[in-house]
PDB file of N, CA and C in Angstrom:
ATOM      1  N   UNK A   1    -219.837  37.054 124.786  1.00  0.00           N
ATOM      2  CA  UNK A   1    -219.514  38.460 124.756  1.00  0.00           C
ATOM      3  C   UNK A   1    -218.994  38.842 123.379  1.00  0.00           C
ATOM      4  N   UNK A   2    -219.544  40.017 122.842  1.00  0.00           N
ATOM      5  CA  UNK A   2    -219.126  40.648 121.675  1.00  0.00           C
ATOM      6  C   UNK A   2    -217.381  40.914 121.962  1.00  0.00           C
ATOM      7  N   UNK A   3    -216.646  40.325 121.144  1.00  0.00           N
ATOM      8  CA  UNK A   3    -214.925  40.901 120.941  1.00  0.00           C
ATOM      9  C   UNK A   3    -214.296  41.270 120.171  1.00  0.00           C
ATOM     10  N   UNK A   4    -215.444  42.229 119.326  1.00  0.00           N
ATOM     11  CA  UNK A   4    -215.140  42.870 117.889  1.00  0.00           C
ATOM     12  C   UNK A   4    -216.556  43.660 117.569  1.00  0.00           C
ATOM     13  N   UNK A   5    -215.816  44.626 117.118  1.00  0.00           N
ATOM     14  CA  UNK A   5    -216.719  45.667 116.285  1.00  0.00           C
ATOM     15  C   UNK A   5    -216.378  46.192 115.026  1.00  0.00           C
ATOM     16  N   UNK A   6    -217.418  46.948 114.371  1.00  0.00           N
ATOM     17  CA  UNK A   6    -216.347  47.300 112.978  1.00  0.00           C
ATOM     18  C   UNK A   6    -216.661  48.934 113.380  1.00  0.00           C
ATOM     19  N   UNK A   7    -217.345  49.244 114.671  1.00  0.00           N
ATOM     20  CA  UNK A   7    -216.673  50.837 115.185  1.00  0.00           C
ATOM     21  C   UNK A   7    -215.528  51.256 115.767  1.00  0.00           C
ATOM     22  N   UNK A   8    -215.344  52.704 115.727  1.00  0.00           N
ATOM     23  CA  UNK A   8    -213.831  52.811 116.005  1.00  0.00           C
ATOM     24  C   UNK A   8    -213.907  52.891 117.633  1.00  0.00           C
ATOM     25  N   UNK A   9    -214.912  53.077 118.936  1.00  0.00           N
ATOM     26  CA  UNK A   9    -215.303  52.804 120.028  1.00  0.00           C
ATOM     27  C   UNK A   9    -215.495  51.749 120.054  1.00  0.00           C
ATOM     28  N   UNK A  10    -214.871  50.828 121.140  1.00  0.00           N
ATOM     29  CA  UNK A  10    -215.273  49.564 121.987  1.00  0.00           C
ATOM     30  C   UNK A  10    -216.855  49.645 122.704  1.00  0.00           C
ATOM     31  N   UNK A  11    -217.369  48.801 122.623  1.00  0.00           N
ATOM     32  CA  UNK A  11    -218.755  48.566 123.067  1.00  0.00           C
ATOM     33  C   UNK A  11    -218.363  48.670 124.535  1.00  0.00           C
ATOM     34  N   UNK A  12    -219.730  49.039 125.818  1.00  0.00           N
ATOM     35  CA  UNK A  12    -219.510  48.841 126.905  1.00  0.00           C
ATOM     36  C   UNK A  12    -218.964  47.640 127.571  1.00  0.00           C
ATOM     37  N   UNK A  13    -220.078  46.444 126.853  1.00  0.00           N
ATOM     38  CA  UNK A  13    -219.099  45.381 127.479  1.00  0.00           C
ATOM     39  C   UNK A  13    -217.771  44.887 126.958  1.00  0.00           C
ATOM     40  N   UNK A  14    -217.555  44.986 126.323  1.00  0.00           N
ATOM     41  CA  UNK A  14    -215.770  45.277 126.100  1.00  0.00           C
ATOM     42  C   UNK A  14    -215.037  46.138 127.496  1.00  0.00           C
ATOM     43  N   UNK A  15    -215.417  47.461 127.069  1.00  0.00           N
ATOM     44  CA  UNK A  15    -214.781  47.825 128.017  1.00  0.00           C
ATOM     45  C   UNK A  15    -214.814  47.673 129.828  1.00  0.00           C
ATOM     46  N   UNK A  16    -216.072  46.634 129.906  1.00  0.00           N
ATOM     47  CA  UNK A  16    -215.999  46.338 131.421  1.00  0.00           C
ATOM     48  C   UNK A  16    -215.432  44.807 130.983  1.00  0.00           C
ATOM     49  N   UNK A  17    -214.668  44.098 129.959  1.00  0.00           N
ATOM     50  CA  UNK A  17    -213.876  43.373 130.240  1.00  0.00           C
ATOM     51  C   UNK A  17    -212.342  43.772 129.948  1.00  0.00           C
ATOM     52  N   UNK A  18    -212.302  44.184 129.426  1.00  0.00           N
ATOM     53  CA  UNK A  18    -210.866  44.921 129.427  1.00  0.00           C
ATOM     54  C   UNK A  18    -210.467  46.030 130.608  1.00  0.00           C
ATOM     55  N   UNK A  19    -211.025  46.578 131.261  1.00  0.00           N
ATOM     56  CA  UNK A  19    -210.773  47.480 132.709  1.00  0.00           C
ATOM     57  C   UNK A  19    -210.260  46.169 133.884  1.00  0.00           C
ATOM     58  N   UNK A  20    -211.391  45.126 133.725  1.00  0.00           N
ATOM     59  CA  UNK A  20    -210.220  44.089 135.102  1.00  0.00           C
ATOM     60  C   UNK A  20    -208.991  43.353 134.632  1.00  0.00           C
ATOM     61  N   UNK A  21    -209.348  42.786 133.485  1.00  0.00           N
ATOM     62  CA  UNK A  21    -208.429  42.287 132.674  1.00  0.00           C
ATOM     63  C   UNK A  21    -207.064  43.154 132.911  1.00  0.00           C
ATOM     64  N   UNK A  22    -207.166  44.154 132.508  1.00  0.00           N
ATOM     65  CA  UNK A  22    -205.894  45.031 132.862  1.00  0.00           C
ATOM     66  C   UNK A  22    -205.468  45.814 133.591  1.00  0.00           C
ATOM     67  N   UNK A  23    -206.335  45.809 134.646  1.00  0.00           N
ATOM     68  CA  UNK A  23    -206.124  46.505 136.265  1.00  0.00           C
ATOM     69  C   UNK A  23    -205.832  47.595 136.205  1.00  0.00           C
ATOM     70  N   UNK A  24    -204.835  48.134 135.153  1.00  0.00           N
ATOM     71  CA  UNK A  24    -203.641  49.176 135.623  1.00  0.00           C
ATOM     72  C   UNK A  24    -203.501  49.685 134.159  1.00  0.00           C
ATOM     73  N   UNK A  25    -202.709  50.904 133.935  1.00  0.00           N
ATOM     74  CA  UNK A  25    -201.921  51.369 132.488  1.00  0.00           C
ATOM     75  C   UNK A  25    -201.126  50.171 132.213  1.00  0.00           C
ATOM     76  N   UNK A  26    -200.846  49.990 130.615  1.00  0.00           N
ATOM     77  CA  UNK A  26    -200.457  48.671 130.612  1.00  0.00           C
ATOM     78  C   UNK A  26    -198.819  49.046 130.174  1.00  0.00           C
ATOM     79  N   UNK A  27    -199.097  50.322 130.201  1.00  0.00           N
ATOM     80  CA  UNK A  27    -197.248  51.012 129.817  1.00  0.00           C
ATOM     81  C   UNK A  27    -196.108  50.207 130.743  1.00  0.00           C
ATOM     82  N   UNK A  28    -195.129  49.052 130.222  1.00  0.00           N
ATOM     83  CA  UNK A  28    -194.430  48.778 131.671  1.00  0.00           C
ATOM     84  C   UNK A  28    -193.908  49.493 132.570  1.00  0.00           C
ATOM     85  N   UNK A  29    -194.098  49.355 134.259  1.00  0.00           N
ATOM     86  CA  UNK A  29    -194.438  49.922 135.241  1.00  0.00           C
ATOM     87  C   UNK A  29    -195.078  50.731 135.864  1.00  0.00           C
ATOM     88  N   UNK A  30    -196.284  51.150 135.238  1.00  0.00           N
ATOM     89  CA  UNK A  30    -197.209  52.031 135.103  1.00  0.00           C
ATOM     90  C   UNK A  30    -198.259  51.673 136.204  1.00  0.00           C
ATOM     91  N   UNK A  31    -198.880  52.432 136.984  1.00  0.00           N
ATOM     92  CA  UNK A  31    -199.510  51.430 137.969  1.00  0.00           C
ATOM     93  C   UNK A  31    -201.069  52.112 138.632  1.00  0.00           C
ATOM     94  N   UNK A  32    -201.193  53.284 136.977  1.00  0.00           N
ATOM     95  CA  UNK A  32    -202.507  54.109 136.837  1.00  0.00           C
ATOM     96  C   UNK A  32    -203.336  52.739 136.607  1.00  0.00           C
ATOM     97  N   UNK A  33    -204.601  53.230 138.244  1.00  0.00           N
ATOM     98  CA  UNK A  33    -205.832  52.176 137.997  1.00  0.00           C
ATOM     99  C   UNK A  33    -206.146  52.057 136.666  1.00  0.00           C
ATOM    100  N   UNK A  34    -207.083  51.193 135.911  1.00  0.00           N
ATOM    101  CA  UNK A  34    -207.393  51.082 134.965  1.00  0.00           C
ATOM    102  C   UNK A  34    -208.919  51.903 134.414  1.00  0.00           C
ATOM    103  N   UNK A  35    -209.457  52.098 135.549  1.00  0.00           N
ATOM    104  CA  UNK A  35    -210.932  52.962 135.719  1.00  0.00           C
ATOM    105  C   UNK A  35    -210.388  54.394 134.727  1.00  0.00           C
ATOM    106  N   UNK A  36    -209.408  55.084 135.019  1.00  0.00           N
ATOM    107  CA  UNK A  36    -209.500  56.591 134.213  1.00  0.00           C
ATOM    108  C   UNK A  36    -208.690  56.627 133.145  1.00  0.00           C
ATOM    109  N   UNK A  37    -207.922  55.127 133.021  1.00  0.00           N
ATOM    110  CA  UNK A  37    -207.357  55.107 131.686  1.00  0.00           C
ATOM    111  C   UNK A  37    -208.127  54.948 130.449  1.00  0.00           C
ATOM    112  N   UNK A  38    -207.671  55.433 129.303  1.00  0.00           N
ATOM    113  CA  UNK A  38    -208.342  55.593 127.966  1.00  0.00           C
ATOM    114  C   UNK A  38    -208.055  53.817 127.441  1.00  0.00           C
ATOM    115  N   UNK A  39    -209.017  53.706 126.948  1.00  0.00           N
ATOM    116  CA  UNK A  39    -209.024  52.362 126.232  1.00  0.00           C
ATOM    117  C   UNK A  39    -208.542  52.605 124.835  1.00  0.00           C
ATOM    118  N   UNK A  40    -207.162  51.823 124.640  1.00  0.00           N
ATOM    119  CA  UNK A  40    -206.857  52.006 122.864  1.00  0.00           C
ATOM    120  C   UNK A  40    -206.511  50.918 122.016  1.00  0.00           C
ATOM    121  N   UNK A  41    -206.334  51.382 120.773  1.00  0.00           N
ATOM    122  CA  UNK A  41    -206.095  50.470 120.136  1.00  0.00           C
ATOM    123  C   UNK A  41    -204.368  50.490 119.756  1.00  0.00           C
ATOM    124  N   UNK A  42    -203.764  49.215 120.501  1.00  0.00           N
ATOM    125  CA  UNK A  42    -202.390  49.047 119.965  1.00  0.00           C
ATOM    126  C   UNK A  42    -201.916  49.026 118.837  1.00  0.00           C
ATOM    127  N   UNK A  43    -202.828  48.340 117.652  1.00  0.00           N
ATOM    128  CA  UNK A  43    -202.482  48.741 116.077  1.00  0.00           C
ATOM    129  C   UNK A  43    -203.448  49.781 115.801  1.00  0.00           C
ATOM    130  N   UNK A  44    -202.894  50.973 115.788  1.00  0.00           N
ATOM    131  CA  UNK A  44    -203.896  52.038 115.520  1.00  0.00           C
ATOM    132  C   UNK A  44    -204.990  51.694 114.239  1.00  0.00           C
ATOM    133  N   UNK A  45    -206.332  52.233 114.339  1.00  0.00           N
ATOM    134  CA  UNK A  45    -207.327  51.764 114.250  1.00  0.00           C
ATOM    135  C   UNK A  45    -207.161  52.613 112.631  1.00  0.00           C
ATOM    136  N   UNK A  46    -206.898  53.889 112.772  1.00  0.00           N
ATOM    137  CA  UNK A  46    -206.547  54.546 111.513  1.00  0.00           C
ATOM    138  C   UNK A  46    -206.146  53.814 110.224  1.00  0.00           C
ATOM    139  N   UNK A  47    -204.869  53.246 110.859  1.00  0.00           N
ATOM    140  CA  UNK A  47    -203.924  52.298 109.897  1.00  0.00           C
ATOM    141  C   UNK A  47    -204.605  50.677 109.849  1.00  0.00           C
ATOM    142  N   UNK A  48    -205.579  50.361 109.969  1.00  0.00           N
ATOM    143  CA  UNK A  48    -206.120  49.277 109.820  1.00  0.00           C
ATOM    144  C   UNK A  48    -206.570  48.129 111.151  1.00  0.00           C
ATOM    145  N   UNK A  49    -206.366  48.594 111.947  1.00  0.00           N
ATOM    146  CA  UNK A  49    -206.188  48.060 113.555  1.00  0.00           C
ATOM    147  C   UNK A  49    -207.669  48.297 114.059  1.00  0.00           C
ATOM    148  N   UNK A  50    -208.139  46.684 114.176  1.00  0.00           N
ATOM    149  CA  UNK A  50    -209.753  46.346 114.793  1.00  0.00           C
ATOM    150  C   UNK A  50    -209.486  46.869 116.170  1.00  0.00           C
ATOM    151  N   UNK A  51    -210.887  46.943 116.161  1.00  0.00           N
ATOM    152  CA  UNK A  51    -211.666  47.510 117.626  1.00  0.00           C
ATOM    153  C   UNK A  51    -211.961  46.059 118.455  1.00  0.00           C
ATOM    154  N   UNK A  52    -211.206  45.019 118.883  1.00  0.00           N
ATOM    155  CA  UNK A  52    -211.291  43.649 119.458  1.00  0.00           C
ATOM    156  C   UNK A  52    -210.520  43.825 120.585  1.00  0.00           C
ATOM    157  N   UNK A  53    -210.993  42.760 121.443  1.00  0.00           N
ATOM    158  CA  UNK A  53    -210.504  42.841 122.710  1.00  0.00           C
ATOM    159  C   UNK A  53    -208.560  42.625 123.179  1.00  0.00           C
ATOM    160  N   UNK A  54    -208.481  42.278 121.491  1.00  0.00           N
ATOM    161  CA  UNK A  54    -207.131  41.409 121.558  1.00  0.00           C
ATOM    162  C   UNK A  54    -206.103  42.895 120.840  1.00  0.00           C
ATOM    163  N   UNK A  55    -206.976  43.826 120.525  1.00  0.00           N
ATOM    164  CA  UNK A  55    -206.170  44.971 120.121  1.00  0.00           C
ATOM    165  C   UNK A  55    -206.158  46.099 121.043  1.00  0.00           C
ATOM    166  N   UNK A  56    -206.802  46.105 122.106  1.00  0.00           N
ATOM    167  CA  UNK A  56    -207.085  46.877 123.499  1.00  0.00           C
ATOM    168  C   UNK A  56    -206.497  46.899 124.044  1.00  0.00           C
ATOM    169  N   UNK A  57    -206.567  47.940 124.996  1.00  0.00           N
ATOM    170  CA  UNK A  57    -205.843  48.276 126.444  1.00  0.00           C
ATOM    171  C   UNK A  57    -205.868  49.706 127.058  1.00  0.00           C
ATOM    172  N   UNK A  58    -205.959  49.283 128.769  1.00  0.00           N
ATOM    173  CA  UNK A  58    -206.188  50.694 129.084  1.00  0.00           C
ATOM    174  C   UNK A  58    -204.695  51.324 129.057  1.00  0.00           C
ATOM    175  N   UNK A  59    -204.505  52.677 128.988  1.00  0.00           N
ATOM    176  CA  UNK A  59    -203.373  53.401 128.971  1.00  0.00           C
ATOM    177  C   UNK A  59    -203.930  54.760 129.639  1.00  0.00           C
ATOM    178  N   UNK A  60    -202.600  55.210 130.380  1.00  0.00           N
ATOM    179  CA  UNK A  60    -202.771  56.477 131.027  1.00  0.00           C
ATOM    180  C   UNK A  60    -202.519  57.457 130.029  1.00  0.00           C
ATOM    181  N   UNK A  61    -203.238  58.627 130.417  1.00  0.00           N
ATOM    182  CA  UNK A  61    -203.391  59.726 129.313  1.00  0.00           C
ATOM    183  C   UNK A  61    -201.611  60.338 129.005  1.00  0.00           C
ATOM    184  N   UNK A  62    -200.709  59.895 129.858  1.00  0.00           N
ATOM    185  CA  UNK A  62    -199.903  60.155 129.549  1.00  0.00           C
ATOM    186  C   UNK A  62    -198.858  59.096 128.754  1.00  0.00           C
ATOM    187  N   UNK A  63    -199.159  58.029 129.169  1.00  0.00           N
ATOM    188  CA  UNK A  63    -198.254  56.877 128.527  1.00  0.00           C
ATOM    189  C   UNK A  63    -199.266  56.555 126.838  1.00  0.00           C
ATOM    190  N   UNK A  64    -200.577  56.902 126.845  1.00  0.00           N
ATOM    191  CA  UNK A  64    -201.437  56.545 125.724  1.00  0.00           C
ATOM    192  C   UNK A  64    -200.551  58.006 124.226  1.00  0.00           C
ATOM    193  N   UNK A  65    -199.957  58.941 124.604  1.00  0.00           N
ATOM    194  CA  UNK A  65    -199.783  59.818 123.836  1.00  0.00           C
ATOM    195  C   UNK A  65    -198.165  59.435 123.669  1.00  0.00           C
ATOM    196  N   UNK A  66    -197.224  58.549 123.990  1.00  0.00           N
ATOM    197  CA  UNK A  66    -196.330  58.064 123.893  1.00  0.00           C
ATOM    198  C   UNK A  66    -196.092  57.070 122.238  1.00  0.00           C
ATOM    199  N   UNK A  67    -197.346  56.520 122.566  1.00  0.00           N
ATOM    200  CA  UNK A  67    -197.301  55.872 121.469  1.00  0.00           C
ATOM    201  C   UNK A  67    -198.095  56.434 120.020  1.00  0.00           C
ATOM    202  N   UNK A  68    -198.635  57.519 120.002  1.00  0.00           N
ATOM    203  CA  UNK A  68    -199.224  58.306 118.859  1.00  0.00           C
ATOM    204  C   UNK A  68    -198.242  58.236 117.731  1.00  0.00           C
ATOM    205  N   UNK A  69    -198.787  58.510 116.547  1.00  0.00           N
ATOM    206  CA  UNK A  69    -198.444  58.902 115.368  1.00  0.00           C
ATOM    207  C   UNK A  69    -197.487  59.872 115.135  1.00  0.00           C
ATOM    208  N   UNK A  70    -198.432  61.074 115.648  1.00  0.00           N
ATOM    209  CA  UNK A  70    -197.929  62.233 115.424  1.00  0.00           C
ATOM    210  C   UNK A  70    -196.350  63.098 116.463  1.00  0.00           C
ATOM    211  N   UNK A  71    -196.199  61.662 117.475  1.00  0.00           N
ATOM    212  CA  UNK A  71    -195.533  61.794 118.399  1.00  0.00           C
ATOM    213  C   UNK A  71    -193.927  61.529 117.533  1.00  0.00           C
ATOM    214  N   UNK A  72    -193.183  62.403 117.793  1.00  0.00           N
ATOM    215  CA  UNK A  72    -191.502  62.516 117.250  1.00  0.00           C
ATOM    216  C   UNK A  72    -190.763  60.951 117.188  1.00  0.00           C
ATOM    217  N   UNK A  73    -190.494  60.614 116.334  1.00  0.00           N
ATOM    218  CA  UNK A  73    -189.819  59.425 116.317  1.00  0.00           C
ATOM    219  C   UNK A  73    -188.735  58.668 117.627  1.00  0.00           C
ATOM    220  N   UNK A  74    -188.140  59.864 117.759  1.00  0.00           N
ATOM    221  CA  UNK A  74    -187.309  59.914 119.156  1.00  0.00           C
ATOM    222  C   UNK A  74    -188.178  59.633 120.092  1.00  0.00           C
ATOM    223  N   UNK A  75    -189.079  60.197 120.464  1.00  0.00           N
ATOM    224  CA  UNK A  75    -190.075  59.705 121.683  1.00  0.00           C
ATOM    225  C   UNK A  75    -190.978  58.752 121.490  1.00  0.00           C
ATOM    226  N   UNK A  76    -191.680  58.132 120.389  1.00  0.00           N
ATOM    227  CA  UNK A  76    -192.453  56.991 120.642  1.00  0.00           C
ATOM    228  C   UNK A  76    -192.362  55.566 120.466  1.00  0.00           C
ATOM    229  N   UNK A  77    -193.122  55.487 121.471  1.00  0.00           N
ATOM    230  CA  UNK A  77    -193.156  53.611 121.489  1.00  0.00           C
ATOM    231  C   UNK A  77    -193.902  53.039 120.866  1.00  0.00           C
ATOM    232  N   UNK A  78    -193.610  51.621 120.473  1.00  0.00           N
ATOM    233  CA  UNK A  78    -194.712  51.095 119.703  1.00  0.00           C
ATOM    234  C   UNK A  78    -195.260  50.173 120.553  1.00  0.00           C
ATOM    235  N   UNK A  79    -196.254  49.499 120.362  1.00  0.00           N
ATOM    236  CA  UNK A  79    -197.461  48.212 121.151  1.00  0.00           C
ATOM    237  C   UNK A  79    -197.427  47.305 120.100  1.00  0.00           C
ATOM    238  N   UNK A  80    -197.332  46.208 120.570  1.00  0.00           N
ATOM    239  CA  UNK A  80    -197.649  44.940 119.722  1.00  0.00           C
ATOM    240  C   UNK A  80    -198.160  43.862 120.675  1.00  0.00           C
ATOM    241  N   UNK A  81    -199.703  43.914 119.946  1.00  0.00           N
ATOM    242  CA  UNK A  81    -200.211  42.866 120.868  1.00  0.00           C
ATOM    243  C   UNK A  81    -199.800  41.179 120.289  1.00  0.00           C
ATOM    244  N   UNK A  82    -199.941  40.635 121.734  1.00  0.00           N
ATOM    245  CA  UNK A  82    -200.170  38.830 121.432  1.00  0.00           C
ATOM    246  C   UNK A  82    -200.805  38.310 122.241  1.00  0.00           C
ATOM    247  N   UNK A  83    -201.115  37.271 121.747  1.00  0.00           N
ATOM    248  CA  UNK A  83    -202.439  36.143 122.263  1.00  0.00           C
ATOM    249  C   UNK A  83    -202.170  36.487 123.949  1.00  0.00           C
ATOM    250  N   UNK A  84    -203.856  36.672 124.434  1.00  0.00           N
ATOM    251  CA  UNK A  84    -204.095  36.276 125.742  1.00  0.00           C
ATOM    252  C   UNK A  84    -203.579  37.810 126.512  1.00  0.00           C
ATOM    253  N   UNK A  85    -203.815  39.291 125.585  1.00  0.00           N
ATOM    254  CA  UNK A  85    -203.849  40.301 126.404  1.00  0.00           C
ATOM    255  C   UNK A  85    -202.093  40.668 126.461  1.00  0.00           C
ATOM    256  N   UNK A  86    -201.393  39.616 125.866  1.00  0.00           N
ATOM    257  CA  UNK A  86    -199.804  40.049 126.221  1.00  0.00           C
ATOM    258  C   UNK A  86    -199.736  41.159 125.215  1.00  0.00           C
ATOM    259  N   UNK A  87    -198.372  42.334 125.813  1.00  0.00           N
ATOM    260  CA  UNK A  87    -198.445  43.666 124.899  1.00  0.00           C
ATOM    261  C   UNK A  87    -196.767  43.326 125.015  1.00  0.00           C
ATOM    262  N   UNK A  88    -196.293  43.758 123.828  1.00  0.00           N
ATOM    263  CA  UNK A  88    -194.773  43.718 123.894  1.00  0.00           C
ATOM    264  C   UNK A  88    -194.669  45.195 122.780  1.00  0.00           C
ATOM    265  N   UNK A  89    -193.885  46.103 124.560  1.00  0.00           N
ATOM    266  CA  UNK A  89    -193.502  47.082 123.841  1.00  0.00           C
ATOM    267  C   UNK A  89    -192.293  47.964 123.066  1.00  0.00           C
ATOM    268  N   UNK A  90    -191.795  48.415 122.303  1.00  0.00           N
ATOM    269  CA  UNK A  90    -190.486  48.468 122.152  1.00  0.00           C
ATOM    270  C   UNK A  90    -190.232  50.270 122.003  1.00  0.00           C
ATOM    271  N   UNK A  91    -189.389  50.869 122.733  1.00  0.00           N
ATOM    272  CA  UNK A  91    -189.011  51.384 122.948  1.00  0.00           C
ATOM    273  C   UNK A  91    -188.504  52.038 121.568  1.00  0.00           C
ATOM    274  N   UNK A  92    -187.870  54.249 121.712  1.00  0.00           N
ATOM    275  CA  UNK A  92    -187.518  54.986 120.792  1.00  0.00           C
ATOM    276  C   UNK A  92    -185.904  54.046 120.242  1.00  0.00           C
ATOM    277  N   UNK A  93    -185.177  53.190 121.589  1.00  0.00           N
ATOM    278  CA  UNK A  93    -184.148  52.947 121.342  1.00  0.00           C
ATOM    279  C   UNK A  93    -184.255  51.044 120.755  1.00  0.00           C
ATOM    280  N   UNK A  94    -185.342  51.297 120.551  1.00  0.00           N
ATOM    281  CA  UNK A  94    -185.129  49.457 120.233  1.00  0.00           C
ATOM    282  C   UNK A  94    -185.471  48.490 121.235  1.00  0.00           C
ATOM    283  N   UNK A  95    -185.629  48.441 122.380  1.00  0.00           N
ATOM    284  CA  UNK A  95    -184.979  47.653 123.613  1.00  0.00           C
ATOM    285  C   UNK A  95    -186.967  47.257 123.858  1.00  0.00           C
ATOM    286  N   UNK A  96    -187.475  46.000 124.135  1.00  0.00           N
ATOM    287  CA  UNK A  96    -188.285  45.651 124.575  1.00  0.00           C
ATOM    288  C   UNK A  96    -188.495  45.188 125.439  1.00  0.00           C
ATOM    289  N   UNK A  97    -190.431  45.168 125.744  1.00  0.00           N
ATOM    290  CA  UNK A  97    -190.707  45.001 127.221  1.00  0.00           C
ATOM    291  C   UNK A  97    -191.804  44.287 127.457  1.00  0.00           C
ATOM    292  N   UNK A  98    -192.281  43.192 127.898  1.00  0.00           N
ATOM    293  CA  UNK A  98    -193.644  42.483 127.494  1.00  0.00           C
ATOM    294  C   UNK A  98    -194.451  42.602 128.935  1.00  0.00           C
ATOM    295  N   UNK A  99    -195.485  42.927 128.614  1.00  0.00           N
ATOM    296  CA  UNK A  99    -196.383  43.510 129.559  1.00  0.00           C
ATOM    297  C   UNK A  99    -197.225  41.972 129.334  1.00  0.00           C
ATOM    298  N   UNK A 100    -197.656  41.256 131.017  1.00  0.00           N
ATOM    299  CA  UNK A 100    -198.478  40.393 130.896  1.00  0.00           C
ATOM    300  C   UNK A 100    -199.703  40.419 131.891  1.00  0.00           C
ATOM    301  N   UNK A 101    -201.072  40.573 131.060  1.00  0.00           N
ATOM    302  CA  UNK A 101    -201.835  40.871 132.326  1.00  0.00           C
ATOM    303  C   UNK A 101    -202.234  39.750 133.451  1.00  0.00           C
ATOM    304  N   UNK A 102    -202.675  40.330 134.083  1.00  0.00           N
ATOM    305  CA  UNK A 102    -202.950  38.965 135.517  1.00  0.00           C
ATOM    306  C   UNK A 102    -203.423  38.023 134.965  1.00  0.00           C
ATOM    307  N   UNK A 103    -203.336  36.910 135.401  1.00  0.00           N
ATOM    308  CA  UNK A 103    -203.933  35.621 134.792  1.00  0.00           C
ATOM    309  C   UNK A 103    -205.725  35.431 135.479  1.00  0.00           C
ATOM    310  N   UNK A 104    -205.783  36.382 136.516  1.00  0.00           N
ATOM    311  CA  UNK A 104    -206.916  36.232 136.980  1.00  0.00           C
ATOM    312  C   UNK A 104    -208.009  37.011 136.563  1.00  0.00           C
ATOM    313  N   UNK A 105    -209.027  37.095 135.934  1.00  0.00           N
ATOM    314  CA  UNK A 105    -209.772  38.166 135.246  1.00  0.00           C
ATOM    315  C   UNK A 105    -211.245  38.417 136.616  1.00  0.00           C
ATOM    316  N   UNK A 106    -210.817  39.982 136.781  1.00  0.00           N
ATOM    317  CA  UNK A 106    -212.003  40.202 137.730  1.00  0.00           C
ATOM    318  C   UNK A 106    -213.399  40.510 137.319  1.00  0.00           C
ATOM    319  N   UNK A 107    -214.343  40.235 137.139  1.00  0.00           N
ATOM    320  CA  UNK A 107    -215.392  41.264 135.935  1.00  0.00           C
ATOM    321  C   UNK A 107    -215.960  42.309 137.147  1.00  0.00           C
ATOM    322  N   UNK A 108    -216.080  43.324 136.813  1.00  0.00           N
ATOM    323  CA  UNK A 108    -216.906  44.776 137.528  1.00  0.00           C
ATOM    324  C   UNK A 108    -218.240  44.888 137.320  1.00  0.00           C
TER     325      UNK A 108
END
């Protein structure tokens, strides 16, 4: 399977491995299926951040605008991915949270 592109869209099959892979919004406690979440890139793609499976994740349209750019310092979070789909996120106040996806990968 392709797990990199040099477009700023994930290929289809990417994104039908990253939708089981991450079941859900990957925001901690978030528990939006993964089907209508937006697929993004945790190191924004702008600022130098590949289109790979290891920089992905689905996010709900509301937790995905949390972590924007343009979003007030006070309100956003950052994503930092690590090996094997783990996301560790840290909060406006500092305080982190490591999101780990299922160990079981479903393919659709």
């Amino acid at each position: 399977m392709l797990t990199r592109t040099d477009t700023y869209a994930p290929t289809e099959r990417m994104r039908r491995f990253l939708r089981p892979r991450d079941r859900h919004c990957r925001f901690p406690g978030c528990r939006m299926p993964a089907r209508p979440c937006d697929i993004d890139h945790n190191h924004d793609h702008a600022r130098g951040g590949p289109t790979d499976v290891a920089n992905l994740c689905c996010l709900c349209r509301g937790h995905h605008g949390l972590k924007h750019p343009d979003q007030d310092d006070r309100w956003r979070w950052t994503a930092t991915p690590h090996p094997g789909g783990v996301i560790e996120w840290t909060s406006p106040d500092g305080r982190t949270y490591t999101d780990t996806p299922s160990p079981r990968v479903q393919f659709a």
